[in-house]
Structures are given as C-alpha cells and as structure tokens.
Protein backbone atom coordinates (compact mmCIF):
# COMPACT_ATOMS: atom_id res chain seq x y z
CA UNK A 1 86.72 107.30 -72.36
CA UNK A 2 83.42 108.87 -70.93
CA UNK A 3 82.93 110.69 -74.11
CA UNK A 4 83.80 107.82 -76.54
CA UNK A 5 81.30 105.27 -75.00
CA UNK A 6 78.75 107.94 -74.77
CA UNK A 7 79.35 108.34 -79.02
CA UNK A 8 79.09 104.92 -79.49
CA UNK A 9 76.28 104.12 -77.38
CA UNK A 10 74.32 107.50 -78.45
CA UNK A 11 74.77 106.48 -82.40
CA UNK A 12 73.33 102.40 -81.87
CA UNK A 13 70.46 104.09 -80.04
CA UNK A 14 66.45 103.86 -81.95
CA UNK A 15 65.03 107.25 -81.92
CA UNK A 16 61.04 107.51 -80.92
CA UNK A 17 59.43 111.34 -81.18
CA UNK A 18 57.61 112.29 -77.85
CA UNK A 19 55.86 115.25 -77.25
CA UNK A 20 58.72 118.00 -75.55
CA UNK A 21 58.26 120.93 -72.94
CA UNK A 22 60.71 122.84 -71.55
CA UNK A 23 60.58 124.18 -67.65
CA UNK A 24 62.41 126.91 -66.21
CA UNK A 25 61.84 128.10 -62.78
CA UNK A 26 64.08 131.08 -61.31
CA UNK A 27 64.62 132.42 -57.81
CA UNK A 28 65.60 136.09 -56.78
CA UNK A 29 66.59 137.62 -53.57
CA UNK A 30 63.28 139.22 -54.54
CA UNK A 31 60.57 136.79 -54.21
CA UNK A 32 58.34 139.22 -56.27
CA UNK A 33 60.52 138.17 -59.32
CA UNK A 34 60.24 134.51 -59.09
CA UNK A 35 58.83 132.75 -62.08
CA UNK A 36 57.83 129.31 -63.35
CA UNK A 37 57.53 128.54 -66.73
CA UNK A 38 56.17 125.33 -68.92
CA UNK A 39 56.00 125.70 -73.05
CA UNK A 40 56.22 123.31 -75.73
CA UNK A 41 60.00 123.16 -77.17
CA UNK A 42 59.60 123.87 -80.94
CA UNK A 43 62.66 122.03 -82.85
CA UNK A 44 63.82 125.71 -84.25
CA UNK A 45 63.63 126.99 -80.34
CA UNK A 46 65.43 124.01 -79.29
CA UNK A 47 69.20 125.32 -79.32
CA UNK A 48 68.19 128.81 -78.04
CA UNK A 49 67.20 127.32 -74.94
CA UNK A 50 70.30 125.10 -74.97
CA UNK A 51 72.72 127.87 -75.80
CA UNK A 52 70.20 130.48 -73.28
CA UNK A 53 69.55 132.90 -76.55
CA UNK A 54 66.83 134.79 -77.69
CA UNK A 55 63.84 134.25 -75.26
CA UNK A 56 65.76 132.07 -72.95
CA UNK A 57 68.44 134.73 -72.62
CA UNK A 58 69.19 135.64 -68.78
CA UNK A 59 67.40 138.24 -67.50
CA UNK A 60 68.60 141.25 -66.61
CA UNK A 61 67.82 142.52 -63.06
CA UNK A 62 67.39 145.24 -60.83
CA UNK A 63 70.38 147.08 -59.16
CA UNK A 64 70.72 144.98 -55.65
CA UNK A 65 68.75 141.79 -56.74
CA UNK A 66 70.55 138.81 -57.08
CA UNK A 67 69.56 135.24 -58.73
CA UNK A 68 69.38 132.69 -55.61
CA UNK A 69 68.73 129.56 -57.95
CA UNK A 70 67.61 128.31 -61.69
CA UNK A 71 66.08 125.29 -63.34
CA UNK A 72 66.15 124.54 -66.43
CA UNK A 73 64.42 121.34 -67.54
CA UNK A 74 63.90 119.13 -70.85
CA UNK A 75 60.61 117.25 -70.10
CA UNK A 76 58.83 114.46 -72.15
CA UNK A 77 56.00 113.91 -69.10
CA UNK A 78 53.19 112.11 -71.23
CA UNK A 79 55.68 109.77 -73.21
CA UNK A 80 53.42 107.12 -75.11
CA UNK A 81 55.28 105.56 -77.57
CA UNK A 82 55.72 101.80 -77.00
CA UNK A 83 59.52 101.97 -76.73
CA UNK A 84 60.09 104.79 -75.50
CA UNK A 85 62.05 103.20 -72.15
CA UNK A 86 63.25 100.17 -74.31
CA UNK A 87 66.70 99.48 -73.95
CA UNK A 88 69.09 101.28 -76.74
CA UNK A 89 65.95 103.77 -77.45
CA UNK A 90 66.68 107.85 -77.03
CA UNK A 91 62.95 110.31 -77.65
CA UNK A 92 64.89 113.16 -78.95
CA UNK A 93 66.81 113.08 -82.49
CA UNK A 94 70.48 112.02 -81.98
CA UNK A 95 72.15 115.42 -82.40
CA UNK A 96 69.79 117.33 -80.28
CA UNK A 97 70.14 114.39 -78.13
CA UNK A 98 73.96 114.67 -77.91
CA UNK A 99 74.08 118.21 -77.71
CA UNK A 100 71.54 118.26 -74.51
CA UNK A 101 73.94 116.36 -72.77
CA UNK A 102 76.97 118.07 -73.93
CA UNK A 103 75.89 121.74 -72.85
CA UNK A 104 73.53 120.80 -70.23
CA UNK A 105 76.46 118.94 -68.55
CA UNK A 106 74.35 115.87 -68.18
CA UNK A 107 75.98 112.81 -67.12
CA UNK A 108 77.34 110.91 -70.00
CA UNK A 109 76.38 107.94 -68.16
CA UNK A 110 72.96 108.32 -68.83
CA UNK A 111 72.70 106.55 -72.05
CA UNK A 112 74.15 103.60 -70.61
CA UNK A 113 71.90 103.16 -68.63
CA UNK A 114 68.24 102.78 -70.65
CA UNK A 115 68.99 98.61 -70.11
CA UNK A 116 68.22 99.13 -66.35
CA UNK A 117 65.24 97.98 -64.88
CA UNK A 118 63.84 98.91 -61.29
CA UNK A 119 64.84 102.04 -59.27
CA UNK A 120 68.31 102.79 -60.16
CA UNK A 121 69.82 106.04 -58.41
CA UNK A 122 73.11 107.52 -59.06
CA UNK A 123 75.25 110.52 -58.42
CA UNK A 124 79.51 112.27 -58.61
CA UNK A 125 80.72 114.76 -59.26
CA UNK A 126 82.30 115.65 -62.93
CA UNK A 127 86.44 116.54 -63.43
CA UNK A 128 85.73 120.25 -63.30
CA UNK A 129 87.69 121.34 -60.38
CA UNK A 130 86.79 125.30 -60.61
CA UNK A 131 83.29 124.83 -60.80
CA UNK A 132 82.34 121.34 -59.75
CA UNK A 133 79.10 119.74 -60.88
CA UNK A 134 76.93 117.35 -58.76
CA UNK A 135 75.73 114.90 -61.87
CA UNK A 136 72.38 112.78 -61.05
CA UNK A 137 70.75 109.93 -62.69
CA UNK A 138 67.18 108.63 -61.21
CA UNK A 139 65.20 106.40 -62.87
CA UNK A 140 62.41 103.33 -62.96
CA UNK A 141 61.87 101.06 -66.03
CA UNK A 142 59.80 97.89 -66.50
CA UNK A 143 59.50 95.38 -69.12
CA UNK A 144 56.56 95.67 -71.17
CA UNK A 145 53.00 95.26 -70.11
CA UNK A 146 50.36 94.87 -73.08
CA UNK A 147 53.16 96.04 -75.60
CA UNK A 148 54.26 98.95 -73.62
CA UNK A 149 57.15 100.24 -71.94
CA UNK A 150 56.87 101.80 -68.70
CA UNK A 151 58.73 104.16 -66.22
CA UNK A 152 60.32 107.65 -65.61
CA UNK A 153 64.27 108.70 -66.14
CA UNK A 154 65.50 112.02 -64.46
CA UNK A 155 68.90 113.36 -65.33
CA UNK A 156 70.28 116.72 -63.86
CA UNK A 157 73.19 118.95 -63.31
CA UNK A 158 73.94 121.18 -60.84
CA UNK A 159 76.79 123.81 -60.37
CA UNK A 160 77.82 123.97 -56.55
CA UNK A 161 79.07 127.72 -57.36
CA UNK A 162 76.08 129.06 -58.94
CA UNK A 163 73.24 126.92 -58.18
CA UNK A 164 71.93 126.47 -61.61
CA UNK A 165 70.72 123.34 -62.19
CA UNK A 166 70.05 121.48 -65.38
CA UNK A 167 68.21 118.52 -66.70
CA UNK A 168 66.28 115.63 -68.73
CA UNK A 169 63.16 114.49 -67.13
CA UNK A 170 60.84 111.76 -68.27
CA UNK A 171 57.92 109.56 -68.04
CA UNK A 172 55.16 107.48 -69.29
CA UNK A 173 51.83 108.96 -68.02
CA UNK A 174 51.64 106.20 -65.17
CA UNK A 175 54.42 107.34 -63.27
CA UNK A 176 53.22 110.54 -61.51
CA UNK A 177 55.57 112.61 -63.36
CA UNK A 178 52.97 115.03 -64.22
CA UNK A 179 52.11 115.39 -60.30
CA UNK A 180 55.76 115.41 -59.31
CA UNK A 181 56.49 118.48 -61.73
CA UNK A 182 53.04 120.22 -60.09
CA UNK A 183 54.97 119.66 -56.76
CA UNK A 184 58.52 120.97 -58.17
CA UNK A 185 56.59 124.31 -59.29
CA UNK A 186 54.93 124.77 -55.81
CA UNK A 187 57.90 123.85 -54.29
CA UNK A 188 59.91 127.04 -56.87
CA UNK A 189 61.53 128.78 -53.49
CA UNK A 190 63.73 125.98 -52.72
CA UNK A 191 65.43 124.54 -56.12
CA UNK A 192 68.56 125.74 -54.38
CA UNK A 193 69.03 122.04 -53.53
CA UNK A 194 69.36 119.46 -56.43
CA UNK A 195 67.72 116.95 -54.66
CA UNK A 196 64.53 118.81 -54.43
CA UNK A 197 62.97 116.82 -56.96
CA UNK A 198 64.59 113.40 -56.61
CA UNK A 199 62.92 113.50 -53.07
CA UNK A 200 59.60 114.71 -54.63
CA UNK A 201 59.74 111.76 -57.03
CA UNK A 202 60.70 108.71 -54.41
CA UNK A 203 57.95 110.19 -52.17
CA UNK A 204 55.42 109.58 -54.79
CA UNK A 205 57.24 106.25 -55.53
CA UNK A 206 56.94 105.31 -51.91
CA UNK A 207 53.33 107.02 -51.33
CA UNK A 208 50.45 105.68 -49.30
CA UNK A 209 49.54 103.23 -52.17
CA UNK A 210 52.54 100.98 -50.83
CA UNK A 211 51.20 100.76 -47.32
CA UNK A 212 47.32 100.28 -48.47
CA UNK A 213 48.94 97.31 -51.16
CA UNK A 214 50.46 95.74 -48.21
CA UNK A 215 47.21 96.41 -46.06
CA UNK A 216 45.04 94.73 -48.64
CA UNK A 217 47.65 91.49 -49.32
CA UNK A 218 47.48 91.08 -45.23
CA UNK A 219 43.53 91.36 -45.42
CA UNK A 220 43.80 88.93 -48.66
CA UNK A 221 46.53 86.81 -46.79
CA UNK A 222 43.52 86.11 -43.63
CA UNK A 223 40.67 85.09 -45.78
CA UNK A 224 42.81 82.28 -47.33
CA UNK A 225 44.34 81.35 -44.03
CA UNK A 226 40.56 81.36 -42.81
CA UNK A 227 40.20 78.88 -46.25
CA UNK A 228 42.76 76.08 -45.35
CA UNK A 229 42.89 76.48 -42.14
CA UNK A 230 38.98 76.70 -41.06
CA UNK A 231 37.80 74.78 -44.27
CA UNK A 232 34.16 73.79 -42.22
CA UNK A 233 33.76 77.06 -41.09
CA UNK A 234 34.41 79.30 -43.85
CA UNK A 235 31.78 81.83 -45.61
CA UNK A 236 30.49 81.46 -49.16
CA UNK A 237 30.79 85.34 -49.40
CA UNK A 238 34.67 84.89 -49.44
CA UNK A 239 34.57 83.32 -52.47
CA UNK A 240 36.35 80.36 -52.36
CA UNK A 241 33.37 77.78 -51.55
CA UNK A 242 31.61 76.29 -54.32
CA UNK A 243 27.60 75.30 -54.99
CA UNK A 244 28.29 72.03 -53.69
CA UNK A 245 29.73 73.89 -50.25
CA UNK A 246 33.05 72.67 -50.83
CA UNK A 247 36.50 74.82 -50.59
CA UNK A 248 37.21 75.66 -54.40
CA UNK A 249 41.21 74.66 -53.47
CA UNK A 250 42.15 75.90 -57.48
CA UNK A 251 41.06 79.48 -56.50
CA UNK A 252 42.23 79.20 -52.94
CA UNK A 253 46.10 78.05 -54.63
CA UNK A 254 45.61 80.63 -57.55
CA UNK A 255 45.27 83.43 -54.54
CA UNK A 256 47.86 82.78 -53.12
CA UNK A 257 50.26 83.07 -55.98
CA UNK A 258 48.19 86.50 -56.47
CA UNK A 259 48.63 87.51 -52.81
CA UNK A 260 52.67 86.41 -52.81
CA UNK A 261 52.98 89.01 -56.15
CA UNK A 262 51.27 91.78 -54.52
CA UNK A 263 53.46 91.39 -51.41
CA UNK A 264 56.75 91.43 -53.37
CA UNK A 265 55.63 94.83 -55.30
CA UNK A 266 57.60 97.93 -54.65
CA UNK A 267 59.94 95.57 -52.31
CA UNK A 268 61.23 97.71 -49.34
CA UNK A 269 64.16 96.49 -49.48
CA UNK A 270 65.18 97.91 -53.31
CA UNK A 271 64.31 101.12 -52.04
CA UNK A 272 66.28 101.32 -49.00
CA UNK A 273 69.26 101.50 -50.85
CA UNK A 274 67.71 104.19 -52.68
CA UNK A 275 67.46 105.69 -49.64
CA UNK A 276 70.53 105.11 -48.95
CA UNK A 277 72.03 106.25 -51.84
CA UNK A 278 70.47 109.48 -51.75
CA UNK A 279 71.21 110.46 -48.45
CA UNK A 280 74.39 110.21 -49.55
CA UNK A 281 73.91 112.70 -52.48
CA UNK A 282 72.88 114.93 -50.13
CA UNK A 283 75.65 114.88 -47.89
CA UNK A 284 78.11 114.60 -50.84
CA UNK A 285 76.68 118.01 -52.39
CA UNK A 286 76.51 119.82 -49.00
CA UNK A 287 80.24 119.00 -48.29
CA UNK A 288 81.30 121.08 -51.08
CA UNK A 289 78.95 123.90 -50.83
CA UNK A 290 80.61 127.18 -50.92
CA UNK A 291 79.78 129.05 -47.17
CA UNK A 292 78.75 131.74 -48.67
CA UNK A 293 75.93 129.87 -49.95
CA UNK A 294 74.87 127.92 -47.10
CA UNK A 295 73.13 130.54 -45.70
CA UNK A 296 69.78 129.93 -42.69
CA UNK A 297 67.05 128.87 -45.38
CA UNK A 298 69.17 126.13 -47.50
CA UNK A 299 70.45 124.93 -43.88
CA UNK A 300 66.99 124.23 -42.96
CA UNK A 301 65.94 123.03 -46.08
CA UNK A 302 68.67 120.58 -46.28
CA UNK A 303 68.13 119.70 -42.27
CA UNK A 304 64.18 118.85 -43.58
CA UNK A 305 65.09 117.08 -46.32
CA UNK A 306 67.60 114.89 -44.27
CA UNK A 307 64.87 114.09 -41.87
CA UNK A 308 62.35 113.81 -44.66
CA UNK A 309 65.14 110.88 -46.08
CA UNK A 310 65.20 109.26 -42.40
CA UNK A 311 61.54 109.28 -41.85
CA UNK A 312 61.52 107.28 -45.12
CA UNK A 313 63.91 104.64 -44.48
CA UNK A 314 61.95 104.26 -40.87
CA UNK A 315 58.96 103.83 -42.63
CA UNK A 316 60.19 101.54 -45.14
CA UNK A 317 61.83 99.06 -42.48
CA UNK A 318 58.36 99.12 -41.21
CA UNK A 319 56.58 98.10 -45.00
CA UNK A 320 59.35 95.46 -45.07
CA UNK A 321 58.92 94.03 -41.60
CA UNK A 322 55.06 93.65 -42.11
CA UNK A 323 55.62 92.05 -45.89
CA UNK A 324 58.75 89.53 -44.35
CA UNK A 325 55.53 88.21 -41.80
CA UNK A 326 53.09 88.21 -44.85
CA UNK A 327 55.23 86.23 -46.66
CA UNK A 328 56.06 83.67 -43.88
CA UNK A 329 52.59 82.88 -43.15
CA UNK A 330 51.57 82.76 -47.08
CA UNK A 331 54.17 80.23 -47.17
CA UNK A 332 52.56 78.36 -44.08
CA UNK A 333 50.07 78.39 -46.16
CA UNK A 334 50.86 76.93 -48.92
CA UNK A 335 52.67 73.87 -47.19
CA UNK A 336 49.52 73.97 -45.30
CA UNK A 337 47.26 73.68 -48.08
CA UNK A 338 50.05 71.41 -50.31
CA UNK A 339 49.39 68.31 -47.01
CA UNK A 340 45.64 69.08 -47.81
CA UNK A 341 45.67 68.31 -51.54
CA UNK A 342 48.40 65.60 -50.66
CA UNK A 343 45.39 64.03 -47.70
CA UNK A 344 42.75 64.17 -50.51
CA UNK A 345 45.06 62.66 -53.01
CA UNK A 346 46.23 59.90 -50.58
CA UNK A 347 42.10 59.35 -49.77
CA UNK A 348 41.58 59.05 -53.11
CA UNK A 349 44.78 56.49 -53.72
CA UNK A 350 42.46 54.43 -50.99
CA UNK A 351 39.59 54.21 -52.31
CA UNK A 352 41.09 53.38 -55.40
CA UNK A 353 43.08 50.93 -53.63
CA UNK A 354 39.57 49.25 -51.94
CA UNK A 355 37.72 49.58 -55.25
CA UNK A 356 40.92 47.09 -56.83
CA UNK A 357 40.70 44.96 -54.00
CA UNK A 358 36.83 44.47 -54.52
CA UNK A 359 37.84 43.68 -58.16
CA UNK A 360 40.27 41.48 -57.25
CA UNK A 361 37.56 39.23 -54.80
CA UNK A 362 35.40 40.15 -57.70
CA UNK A 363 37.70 37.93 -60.19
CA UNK A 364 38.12 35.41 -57.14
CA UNK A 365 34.58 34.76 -57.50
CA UNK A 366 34.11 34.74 -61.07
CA UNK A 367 36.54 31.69 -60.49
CA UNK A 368 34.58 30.28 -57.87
CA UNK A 369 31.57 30.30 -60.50
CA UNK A 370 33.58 28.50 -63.28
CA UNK A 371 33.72 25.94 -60.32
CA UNK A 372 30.34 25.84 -59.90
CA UNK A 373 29.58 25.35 -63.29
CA UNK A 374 32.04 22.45 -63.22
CA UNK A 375 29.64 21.27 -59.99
CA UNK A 376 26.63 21.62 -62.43
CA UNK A 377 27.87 19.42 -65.10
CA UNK A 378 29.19 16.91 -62.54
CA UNK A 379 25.49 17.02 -61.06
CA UNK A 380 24.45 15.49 -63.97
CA UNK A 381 27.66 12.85 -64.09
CA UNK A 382 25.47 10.55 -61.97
CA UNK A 383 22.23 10.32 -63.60
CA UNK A 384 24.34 9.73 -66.61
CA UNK A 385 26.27 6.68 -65.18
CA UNK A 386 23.26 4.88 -63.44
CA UNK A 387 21.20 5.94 -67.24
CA UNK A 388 24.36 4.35 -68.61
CA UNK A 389 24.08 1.39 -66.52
CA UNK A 390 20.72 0.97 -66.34
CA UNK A 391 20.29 1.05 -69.90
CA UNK A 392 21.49 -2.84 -69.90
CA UNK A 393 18.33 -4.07 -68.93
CA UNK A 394 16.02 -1.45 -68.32
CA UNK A 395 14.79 -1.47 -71.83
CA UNK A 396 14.44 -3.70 -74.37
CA UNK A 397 14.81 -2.38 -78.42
CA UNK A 398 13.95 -5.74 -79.51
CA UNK A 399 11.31 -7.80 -80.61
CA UNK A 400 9.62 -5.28 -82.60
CA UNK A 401 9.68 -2.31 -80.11
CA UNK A 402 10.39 -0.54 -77.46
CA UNK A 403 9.65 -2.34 -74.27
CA UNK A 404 10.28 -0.67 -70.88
CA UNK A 405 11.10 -3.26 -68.09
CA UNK A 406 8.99 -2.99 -65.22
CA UNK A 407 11.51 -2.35 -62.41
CA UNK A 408 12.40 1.15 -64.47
CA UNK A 409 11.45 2.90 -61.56
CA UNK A 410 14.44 1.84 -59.60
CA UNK A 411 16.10 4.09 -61.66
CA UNK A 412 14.20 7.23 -61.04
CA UNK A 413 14.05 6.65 -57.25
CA UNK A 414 18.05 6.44 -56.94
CA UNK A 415 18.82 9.42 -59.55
CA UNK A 416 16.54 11.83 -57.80
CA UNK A 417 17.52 11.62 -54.32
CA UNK A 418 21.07 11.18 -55.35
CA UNK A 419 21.01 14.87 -57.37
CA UNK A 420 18.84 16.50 -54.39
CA UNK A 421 21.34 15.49 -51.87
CA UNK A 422 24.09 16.38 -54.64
CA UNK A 423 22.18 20.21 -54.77
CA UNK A 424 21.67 20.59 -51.12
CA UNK A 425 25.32 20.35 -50.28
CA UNK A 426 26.35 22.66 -53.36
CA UNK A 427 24.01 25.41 -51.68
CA UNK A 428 25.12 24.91 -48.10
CA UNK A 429 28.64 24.93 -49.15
CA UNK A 430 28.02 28.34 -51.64
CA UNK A 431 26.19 29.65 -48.42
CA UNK A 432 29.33 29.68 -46.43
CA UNK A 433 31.52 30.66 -48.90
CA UNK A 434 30.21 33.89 -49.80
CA UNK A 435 29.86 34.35 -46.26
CA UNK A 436 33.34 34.07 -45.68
CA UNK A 437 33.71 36.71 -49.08
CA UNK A 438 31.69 39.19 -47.26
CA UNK A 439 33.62 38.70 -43.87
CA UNK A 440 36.88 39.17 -45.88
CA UNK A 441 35.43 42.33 -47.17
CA UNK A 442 34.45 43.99 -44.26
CA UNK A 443 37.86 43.19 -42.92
CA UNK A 444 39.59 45.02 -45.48
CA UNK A 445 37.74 48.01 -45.53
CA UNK A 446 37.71 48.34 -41.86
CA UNK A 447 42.00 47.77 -41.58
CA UNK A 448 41.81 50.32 -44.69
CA UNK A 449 39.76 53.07 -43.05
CA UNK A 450 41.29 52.84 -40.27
CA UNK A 451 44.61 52.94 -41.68
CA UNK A 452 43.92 56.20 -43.54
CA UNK A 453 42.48 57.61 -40.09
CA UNK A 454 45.70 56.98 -38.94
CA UNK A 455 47.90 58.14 -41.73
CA UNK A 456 45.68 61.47 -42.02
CA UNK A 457 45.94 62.22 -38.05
CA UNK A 458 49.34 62.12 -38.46
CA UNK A 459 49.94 64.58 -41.27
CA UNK A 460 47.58 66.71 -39.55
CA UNK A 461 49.99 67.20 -36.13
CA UNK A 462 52.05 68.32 -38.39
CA UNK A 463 49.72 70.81 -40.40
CA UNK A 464 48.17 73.75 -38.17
CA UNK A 465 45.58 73.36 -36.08
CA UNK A 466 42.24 75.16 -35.24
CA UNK A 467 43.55 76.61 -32.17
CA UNK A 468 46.90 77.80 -33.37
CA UNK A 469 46.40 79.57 -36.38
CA UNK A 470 43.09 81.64 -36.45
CA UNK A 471 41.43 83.19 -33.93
CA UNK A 472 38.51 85.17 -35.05
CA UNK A 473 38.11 86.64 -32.10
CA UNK A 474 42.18 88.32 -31.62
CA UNK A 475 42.60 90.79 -34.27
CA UNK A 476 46.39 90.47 -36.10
C-alpha cells in the first residue's frame, strides 16, 4: 500500500527547480581519513551518486582500516522558489524524485506529508528484518508570508548494521539550514548516530532567540500594564501618551494583540512533544543496535545526546511556564483596559444623557415663551376693551369733525396703570420661574454626577488597583 500511495501522491505533485548539493561525510577507524564533502549535483551526476558509481564509488581502504560511519545527503539549503514547501509541490523532477526515495530508502511517507504545517517529527523502522532501517521525517512549514513559502524538511535513512545513513534535506534560507549543515560538518566524528542532526536542527529551532522573544513580550507586557493600570503616571517616552497627555488607548489595545502574538510564537508546548518524540527515536534506534557497535564513544555520545534532549524539555517547561503568566496578565489586561473604554463610554452616555435633559428643559421653555407671548397679546386685551368702550363717548365723528371729549383722559389714566401692574406681575412671576429652571438644573446634574461617581467606583473595585498591580519599585 506504502508504495501505491507514494505513486499516486508523487505523480499529482507540482515540480519547482531549486538549486541541489550533495554532502557526504565519512568516518574511519583512522581519523586521518575522514572527509567532508559539499558539490553541486549536476543532473548527469545525479544517479551516480544514487547508485554510488563513478566518483561516488566507495573507497577503497587500507589493510586494517575500517569505515565507522557515512552520510550521504541530497540538500536544497537556499530554496527560493515561492512554492517550494506548498502543499502537493516536490523541487526535484518526478523520476529523480522517485528514485531518491526508492534507493536512498527514504520513507515513503514523506510525500504525504508536504500539507503539514508546524514542527512535525516522525520515525519506524521499515519491513526489512535482516538489515533494519531507522526511517526519519523532520520538518517545519508555514503558510505564506509576502507570497512565500517558508520552512525546512529533513528525511533520512539509516542502516542499524552498517551505519550508513541517507537523506533529503531542505530549506528556505530563513531556517538556519545553512548553519545547521556548518554544525553537521564540525560535528563529522559522530554521524554514527542518526539523530545527530535532528538534534542540531531543534537546537537551532529552540535557540536563545525563543527565550530573548519571551524576554522582550514580558518587558512589552509591563509598559502596557504600566499604561492601564498607572494611566496618570505613565511616561510620554513609552509611547502610548499623546500631545494632548492623554493615554493613546488604540495603540495601547493594538499592543496588546502584538504582545499576545509574540507570546504564542514557537509555543513550548508544540515542541515538547517534539521532544518527546525524539527521545523516543533515540531509544527506539539504540534498542536494536548491534553490540558490536555500541562500543565507549557512541555510548557516550548517545548518553550526551539523551541529556542534551532532557536539558531541552527542562528548559522548555521553563519558556512555557513564563509565557502561561504572560498570557494571564495580558489578559488582565485587556479586561482591565475593556472596563476602562466601557467607564469612558458610560461617561460619555452621561453627558449625553445631561446634554438631552438640558434640551428637553430647553423645549420646556420654548413653551413657556409661547405662553408669554400669549401674556403679551393679552397685555394689550385691556387697553383694547376700555378703547372699545370708551370709544362710545369719548369722541365724537360728527358735526363736521373730529371732536375729542374732554374727560379723554380718564382713559389714559386707567389703561396705563392697568398694563404696568399687568407687566410687573408678568416679570415677578418669569423671575421665579426660571429660578425654579435653574434649581431643577443643578439638581439634575448634581444626582447625575454623582451617580456616575458611584457607578465608576464600583467598576473600579472590580478593575486593579494602584497598589495591587504595579510596583515600580519590586522588580517581576
């Protein structure tokens, strides 16, 4: 079934060209005869060093020296084509591609696996019960990043009997492939174990730039606790304060999305099981290692490599420890600084709720001033009727004129007082009725304020104070 799927899956693959090396590094009983050798792979050079002809033939050695261990490596370590670790997408033609893994002994398996994303390590053993292979697939692939595909893919072979290992190794140029290979070829005295360069590569996955990303998101993480939490305190120099002096929140929330990311890259916990999984290739291959080839230096390699492995996992339950905290307190954070923006939204709700009510006594009053329009025009009603009745004998339209009668006066002395006295109680009654408006006013924006007071001491209790969640003086 193995070799059907691997067919099938080999023939729907895209092909991309790369730029191909080959690596072969040997080790002798005699150290003297060690060598370590990189060359472009020509495509007419290509099956020699498949089938070991021509150049690539095995050496032939001097009486009493024996051949401890071999590598032979395919290796695309600068690959730059877009695709290149796009699912369904193989760098080498699809017959040299199928014959690599076919006299290599490469896992079938491999192909199947150019979908995965993240670190993804497997290993078994093949059916070959006379000389066993341990079969290894280690890789890292991520979706694309300004049209790019990025990541590394190792896959090797290695006979228990003879120690000759095999492989298919490659990456883009951001994955340290290049400085893992420098550290395989220093490293030439001890390819004995097949996990040599697995280990190489998840050290440089798990380097110092973890524990310094970490470092810097827990710096990052204080200055915006020191943001929300010490908002009157906090420096202009941190960047989050505006011209005005006012906490930017936008770039205080924007941070902390930023902050949460770099926290949650290279997760601990993902490589664990990597760990994990490759302490268990380790102890799978040395179970079925021949004695005669477990002699003092692979013990003690192995031993160092073990420890190497649990110094590792130590390490990472450390990284993920310190990011589990980081991520606690960013989310303390952000309910912290969600009640903020929820405080100054609710502020703003009341003043919007005062500035209806004021339009509200506003439109009160506009009524009040139809009313005293109506008070005008009825100032006027009684000048009218005493001009109306007046007008009876007051003057006289006849006999050839206009005669005024001498008593008009009596009109004039009872319509002025009367609209004076009319006036005067209009303006002491307008007096006390805006008086009463202001009153009313005050009232409400006094029970408002100190309603919101109340309502904002009360989400505070359950915010975090001052005293509880920064201490500038008590380091971390």
């Amino acid at each position: 079934m193995d070799d059907y799927l691997f067919e099938t899956n080999v023939n729907r693959c895209k092909v991309v060209a790369e730029q191909t090396n080959y690596l072969e590094i040997f080790s002798y009983s005699d150290p003297t005869l060690n060598t370590v050798e990189e060359h472009p792979l020509t495509a007419d050079e290509y099956d020699n060093f498949l089938d070991r002809r021509g150049a690539f033939a095995p050496r032939k050695l001097p009486e009493g020296v024996t051949q401890l261990a071999c590598m032979r490596l395919i290796i695309q370590q600068n690959a730059k084509h877009q695709d290149t670790f796009a699912p369904h997408v193989v760098s080498l033609k699809t017959e040299q591609y199928k014959r690599m893994v076919e006299t290599m002994n490469l896992p079938y398996r491999m192909i199947e696996g150019t979908s995965v994303v993240g670190p993804f390590f497997w290993s078994a053993y093949d059916q070959d019960e006379e000389d066993p292979h341990l079969q290894i697939i280690f890789r890292k692939s991520d979706v694309r990043k300004k049209g790019y595909t990025r990541g590394w893919e190792l896959a090797l072979s290695t006979s228990v009997n003879t120690g000759l290992t095999t492989g298919f190794f490659k990456g883009t140029p951001s994955s340290d492939v290049v400085e893992c290979l420098r550290h395989l070829k220093e490293c030439g005295k001890q390819i004995q174990h097949p996990l040599l360069l697995p280990v190489i590569i998840f050290s440089h996955d798990v380097s110092f730039k973890t524990d310094i990303k970490q470092r810097d998101a827990r710096d990052w993480l204080r200055r915006l606790e020191h943001a929300v939490s010490m908002r009157s305190e906090i420096q202009e120099r941190e960047g989050y304060v505006n011209k005005d002096g006012v906490v930017d929140l936008d770039a205080v929330n924007r941070d902390l999305v930023e902050c949460h990311s770099q926290v949650l890259w290279k997760r601990p916990k993902a490589y664990l099981q990597l760990c994990t999984s490759i302490e268990n290739a380790m102890i799978r291959y040395y179970e079925r290692l021949p004695e005669e080839r477990r002699d003092k230096e692979t013990k003690k390699l192995h031993s160092s490599m073990q420890s190497r492995m649990d110094f590792y996992r130590v390490k990472l339950q450390g990284i993920e420890s310190y990011a589990y905290t980081t991520l606690q307190r960013l989310d303390i954070q952000r309910s912290a600084l969600y009640n903020i923006i929820a405080q100054k939204e609710s502020k703003l709700n009341f003043k919007m709720a005062g500035e209806q009510r004021k339009l509200a006594h506003a439109s009160k009053r506009d009524s009040a001033a139809m009313k005293t329009i109506s008070l005008l025009g009825a100032i006027f009603f009684p000048g009218a009727y005493l001009a109306s009745v007046f007008s009876m004998t007051f003057f006289n339209f006849q006999d050839g004129g206009p005669g005024v009668s001498e008593s008009f006066w009596i009109y004039w002395a009872v319509t002025i007082p009367v609209t004076m006295v009319i006036v005067f109680i209009w303006w002491i009654w307008e007096r006390q009725r805006e008086a009463r408006y202001n009153k009313e006013d005050t009232d409400l924006e006094k029970g408002s304020e100190e309603m919101e007071q109340h309502i904002m001491a009360t989400m505070r209790k359950r915010t975090m104070s001052k005293a509880s969640t920064w201490d500038t003086k008590k380091s971390d």
